[in-house]
PDB file of N, CA and C in Angstrom:
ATOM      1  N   UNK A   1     -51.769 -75.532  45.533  1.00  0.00           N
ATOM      2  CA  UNK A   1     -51.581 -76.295  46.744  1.00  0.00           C
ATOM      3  C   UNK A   1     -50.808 -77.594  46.484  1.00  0.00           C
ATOM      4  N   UNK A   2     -51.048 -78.354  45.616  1.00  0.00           N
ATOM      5  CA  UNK A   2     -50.245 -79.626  44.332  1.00  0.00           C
ATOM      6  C   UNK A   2     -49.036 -79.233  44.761  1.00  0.00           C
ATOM      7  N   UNK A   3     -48.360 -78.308  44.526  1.00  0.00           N
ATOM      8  CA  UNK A   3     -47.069 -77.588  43.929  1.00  0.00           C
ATOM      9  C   UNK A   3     -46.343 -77.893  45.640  1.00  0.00           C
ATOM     10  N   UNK A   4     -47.572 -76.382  46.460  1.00  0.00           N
ATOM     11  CA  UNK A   4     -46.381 -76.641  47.963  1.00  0.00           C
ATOM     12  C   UNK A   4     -46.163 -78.000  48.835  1.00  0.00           C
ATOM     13  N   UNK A   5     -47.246 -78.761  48.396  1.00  0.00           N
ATOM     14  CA  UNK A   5     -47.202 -80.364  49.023  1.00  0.00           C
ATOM     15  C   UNK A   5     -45.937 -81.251  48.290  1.00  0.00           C
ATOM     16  N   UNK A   6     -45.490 -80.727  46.967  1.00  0.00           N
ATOM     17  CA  UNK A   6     -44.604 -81.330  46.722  1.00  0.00           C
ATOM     18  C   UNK A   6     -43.454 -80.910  47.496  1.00  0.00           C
ATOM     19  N   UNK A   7     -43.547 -79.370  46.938  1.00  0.00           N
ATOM     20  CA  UNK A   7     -42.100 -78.573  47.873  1.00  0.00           C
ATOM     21  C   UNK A   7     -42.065 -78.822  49.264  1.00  0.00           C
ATOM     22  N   UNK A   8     -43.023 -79.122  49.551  1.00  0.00           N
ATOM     23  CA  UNK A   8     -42.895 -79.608  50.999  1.00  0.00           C
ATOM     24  C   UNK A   8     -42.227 -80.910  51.843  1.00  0.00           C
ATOM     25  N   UNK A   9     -42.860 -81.441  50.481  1.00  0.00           N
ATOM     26  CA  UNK A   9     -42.162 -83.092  50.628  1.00  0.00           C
ATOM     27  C   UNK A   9     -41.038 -83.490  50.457  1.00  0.00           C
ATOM     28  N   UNK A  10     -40.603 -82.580  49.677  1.00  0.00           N
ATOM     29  CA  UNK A  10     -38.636 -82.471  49.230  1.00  0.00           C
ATOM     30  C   UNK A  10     -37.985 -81.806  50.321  1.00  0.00           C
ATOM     31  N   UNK A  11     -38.345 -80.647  50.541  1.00  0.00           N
ATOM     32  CA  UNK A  11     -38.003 -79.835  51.213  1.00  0.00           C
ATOM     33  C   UNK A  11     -38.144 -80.523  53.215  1.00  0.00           C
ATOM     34  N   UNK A  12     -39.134 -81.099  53.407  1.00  0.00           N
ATOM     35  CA  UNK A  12     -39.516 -81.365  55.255  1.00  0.00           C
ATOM     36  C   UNK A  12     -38.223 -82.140  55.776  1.00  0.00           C
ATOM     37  N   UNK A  13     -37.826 -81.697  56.780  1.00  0.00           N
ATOM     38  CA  UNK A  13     -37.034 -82.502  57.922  1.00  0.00           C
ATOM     39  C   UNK A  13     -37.303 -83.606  58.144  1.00  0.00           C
ATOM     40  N   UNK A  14     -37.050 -85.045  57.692  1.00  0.00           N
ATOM     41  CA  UNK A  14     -37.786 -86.435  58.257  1.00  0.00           C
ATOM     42  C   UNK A  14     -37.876 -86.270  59.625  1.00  0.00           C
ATOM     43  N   UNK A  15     -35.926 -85.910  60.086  1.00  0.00           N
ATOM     44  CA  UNK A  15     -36.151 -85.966  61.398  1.00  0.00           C
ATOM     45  C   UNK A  15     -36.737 -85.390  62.727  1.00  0.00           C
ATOM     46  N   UNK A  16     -37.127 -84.612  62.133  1.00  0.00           N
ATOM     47  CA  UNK A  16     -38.124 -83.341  63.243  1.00  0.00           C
ATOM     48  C   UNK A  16     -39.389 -84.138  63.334  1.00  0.00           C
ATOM     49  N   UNK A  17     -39.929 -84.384  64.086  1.00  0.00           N
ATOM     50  CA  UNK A  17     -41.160 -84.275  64.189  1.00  0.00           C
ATOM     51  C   UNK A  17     -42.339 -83.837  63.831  1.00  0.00           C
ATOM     52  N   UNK A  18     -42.126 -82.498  64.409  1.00  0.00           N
ATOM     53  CA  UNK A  18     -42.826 -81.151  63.693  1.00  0.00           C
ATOM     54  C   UNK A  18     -43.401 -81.134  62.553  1.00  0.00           C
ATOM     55  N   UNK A  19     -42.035 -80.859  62.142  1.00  0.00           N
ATOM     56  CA  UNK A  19     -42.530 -81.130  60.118  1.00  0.00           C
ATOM     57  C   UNK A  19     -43.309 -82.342  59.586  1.00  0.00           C
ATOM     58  N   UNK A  20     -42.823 -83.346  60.159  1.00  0.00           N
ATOM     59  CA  UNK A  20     -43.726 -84.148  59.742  1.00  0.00           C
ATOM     60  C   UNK A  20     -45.165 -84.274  60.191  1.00  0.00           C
ATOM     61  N   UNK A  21     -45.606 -84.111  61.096  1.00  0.00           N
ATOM     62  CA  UNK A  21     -46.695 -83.966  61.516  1.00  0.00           C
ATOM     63  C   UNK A  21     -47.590 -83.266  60.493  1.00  0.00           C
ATOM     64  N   UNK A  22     -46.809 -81.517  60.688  1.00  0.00           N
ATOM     65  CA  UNK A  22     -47.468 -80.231  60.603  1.00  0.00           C
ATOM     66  C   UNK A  22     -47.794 -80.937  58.667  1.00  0.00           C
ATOM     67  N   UNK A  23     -46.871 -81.185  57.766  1.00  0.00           N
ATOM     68  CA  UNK A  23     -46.695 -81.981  56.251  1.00  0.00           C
ATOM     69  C   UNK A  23     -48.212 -82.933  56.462  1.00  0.00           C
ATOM     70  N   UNK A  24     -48.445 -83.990  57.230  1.00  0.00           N
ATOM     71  CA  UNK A  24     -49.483 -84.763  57.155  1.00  0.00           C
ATOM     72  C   UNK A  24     -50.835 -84.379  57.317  1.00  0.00           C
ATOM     73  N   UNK A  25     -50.950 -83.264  58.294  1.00  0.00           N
ATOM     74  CA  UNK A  25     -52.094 -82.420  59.126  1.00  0.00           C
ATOM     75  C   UNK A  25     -52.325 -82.167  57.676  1.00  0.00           C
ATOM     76  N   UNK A  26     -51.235 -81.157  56.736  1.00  0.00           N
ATOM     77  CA  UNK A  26     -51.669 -80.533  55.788  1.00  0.00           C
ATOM     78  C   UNK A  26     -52.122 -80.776  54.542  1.00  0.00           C
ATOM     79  N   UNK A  27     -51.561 -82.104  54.368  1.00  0.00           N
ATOM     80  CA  UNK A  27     -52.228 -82.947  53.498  1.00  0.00           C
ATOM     81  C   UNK A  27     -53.025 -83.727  53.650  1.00  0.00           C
ATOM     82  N   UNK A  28     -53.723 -84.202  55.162  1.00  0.00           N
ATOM     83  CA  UNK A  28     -54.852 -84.843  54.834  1.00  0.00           C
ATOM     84  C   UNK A  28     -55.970 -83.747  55.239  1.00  0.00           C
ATOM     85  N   UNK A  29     -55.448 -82.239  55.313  1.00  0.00           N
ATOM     86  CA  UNK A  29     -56.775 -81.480  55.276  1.00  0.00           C
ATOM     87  C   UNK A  29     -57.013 -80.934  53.698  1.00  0.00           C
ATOM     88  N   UNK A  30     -56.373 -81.288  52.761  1.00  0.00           N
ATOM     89  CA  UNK A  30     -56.235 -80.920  51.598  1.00  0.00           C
ATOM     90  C   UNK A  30     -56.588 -81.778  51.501  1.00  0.00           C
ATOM     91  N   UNK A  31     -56.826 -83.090  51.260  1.00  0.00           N
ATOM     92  CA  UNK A  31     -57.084 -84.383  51.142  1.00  0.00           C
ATOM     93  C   UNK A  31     -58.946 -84.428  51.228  1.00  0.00           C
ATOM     94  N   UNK A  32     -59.231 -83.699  52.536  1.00  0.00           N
ATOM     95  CA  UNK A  32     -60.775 -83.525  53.249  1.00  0.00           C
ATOM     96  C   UNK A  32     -61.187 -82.612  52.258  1.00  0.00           C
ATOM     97  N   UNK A  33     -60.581 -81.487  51.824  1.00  0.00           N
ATOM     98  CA  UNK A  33     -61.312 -80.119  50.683  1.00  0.00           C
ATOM     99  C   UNK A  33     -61.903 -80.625  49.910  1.00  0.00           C
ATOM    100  N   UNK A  34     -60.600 -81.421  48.812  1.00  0.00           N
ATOM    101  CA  UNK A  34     -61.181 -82.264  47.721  1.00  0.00           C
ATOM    102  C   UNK A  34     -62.312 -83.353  47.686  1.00  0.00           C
ATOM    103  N   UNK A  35     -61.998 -84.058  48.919  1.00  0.00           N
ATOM    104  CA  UNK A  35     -63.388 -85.022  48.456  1.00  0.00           C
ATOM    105  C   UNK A  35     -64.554 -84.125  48.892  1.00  0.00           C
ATOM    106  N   UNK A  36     -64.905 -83.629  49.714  1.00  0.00           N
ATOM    107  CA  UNK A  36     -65.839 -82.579  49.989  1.00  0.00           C
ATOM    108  C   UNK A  36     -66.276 -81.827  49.063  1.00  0.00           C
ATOM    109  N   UNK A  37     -64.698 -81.290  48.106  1.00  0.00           N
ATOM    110  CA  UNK A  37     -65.749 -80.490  47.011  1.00  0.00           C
ATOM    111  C   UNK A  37     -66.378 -81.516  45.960  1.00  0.00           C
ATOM    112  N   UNK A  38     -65.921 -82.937  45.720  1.00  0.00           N
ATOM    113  CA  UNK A  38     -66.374 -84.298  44.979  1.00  0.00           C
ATOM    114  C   UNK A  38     -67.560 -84.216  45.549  1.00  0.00           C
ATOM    115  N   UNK A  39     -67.498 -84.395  46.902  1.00  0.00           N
ATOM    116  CA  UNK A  39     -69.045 -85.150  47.129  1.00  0.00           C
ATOM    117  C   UNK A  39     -69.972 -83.961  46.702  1.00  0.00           C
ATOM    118  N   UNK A  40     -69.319 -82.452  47.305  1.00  0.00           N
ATOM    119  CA  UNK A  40     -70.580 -81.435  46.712  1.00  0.00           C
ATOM    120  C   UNK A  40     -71.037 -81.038  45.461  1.00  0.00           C
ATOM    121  N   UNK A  41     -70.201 -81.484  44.298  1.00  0.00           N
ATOM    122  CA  UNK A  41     -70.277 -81.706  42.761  1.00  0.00           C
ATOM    123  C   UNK A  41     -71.433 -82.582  42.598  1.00  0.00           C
ATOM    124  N   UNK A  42     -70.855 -83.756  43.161  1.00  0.00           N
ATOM    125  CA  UNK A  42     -71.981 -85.135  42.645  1.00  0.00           C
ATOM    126  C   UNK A  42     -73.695 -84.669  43.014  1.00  0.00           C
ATOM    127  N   UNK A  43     -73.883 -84.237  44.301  1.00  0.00           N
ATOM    128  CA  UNK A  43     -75.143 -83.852  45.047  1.00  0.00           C
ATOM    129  C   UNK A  43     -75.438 -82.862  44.204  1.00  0.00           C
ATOM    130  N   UNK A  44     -74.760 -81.987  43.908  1.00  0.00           N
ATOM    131  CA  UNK A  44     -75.603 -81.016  42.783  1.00  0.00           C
ATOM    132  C   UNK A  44     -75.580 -81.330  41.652  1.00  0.00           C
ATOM    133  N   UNK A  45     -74.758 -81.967  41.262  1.00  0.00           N
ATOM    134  CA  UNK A  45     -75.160 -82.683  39.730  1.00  0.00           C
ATOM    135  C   UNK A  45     -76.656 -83.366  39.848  1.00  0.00           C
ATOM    136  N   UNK A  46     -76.468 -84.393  40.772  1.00  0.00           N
ATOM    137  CA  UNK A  46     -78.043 -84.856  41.341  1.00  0.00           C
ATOM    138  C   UNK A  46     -79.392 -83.922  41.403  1.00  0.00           C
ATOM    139  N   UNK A  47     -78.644 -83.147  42.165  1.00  0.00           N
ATOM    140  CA  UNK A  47     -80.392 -82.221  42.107  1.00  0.00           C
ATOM    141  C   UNK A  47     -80.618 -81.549  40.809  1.00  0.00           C
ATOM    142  N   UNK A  48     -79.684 -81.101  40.100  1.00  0.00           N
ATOM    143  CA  UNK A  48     -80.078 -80.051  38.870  1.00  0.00           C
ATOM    144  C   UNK A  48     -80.438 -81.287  37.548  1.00  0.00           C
ATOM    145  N   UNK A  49     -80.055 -82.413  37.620  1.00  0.00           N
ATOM    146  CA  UNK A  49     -80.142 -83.322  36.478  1.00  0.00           C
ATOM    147  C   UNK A  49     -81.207 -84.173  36.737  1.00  0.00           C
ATOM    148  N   UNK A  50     -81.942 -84.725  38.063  1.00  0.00           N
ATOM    149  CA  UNK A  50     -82.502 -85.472  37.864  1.00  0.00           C
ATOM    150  C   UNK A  50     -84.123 -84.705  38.394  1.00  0.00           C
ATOM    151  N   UNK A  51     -84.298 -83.575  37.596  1.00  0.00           N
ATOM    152  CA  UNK A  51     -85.747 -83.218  37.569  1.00  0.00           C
ATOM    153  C   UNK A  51     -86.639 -84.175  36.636  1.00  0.00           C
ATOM    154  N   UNK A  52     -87.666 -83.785  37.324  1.00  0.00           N
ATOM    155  CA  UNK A  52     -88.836 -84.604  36.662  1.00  0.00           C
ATOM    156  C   UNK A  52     -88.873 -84.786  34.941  1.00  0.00           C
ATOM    157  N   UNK A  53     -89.265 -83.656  34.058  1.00  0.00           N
ATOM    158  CA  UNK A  53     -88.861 -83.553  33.337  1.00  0.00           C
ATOM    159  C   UNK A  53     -88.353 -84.667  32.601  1.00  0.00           C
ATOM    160  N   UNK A  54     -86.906 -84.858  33.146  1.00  0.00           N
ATOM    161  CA  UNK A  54     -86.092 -85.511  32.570  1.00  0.00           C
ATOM    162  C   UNK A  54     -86.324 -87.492  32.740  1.00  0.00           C
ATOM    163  N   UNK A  55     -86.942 -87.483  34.076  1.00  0.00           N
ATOM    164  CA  UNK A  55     -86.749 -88.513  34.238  1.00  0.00           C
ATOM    165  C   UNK A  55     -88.007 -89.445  33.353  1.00  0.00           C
ATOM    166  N   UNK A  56     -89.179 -88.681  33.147  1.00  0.00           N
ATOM    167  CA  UNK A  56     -90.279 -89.524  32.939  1.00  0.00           C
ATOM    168  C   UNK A  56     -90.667 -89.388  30.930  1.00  0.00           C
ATOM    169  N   UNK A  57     -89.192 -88.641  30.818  1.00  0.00           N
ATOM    170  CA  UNK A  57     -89.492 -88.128  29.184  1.00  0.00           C
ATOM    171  C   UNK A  57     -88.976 -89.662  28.526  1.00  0.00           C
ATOM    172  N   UNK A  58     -89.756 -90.332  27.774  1.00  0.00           N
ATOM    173  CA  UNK A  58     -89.643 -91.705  26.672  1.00  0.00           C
ATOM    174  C   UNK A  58     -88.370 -91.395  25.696  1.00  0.00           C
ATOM    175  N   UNK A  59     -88.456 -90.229  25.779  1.00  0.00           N
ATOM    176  CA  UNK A  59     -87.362 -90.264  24.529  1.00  0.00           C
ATOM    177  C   UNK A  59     -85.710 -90.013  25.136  1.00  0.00           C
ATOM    178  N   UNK A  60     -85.496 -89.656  26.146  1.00  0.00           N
ATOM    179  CA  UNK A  60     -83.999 -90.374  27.067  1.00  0.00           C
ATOM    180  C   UNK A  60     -83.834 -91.337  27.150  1.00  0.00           C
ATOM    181  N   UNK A  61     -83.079 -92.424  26.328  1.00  0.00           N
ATOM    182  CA  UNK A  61     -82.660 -93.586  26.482  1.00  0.00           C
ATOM    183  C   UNK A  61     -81.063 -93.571  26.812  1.00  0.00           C
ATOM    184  N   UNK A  62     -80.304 -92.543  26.724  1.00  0.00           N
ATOM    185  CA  UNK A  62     -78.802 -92.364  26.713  1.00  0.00           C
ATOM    186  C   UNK A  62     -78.433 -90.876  26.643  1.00  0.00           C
ATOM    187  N   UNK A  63     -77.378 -90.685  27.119  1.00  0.00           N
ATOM    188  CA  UNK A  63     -76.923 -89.489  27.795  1.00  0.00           C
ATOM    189  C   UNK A  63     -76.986 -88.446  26.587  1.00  0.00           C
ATOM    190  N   UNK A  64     -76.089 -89.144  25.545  1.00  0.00           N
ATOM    191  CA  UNK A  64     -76.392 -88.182  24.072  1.00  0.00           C
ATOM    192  C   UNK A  64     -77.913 -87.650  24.030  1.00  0.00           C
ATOM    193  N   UNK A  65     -79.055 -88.292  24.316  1.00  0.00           N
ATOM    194  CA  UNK A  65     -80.139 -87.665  24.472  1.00  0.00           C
ATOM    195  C   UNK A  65     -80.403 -87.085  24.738  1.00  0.00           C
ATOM    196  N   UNK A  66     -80.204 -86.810  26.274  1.00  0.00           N
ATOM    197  CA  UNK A  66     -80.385 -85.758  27.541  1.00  0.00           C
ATOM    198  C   UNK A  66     -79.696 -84.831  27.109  1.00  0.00           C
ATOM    199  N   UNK A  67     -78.406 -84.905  26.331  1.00  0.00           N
ATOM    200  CA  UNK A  67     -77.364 -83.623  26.288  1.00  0.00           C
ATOM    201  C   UNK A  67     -78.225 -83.018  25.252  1.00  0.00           C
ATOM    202  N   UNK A  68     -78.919 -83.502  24.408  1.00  0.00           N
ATOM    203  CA  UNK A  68     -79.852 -83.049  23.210  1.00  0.00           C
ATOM    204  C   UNK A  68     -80.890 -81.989  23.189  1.00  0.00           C
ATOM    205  N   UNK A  69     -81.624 -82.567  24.773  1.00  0.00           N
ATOM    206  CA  UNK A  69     -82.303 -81.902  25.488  1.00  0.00           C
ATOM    207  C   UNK A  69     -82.476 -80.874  25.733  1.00  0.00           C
ATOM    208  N   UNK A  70     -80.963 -80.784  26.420  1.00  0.00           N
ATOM    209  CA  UNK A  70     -80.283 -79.690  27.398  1.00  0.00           C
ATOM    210  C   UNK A  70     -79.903 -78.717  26.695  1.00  0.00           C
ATOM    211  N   UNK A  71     -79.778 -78.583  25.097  1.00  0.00           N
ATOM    212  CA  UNK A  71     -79.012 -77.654  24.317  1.00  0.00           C
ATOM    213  C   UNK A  71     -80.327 -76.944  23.390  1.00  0.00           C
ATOM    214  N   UNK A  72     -81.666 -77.372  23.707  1.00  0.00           N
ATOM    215  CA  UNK A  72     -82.736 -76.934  23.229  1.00  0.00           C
ATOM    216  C   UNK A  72     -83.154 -76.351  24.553  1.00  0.00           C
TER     217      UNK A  72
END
């Protein structure tokens, strides 16, 4: 999608209208995917990482820890 937003951008009519519009529509709904799939990364990073478990164990002081954890 990277790729046709460029070709698009080289390629669009300034002077039409159209194109420009239809070029902006399409990049700020590509624009909406990505942070959407960001925000839905972070929220599940959240739920799967911060179980109990993890949070109330003395011996997590730093992430190297937790990754320590996680591989046992």
């Amino acid at each position: 999608m990277p790729i046709i937003l460029l070709l698009l951008m080289i390629g669009v009519d300034r002077s039409n209208m159209i194109h420009v519009i239809g070029f902006l529509f399409l990049l700020f709904f590509y624009t909406f995917i990505l942070v959407a799939r960001v925000l839905y990364a972070k929220r599940s990073w959240h739920k799967e990482f911060n179980d109990e478990n993890y949070v109330n164990d003395p011996n997590i002081k730093k992430m190297q820890d937790l990754i320590k954890k996680f591989d046992k």
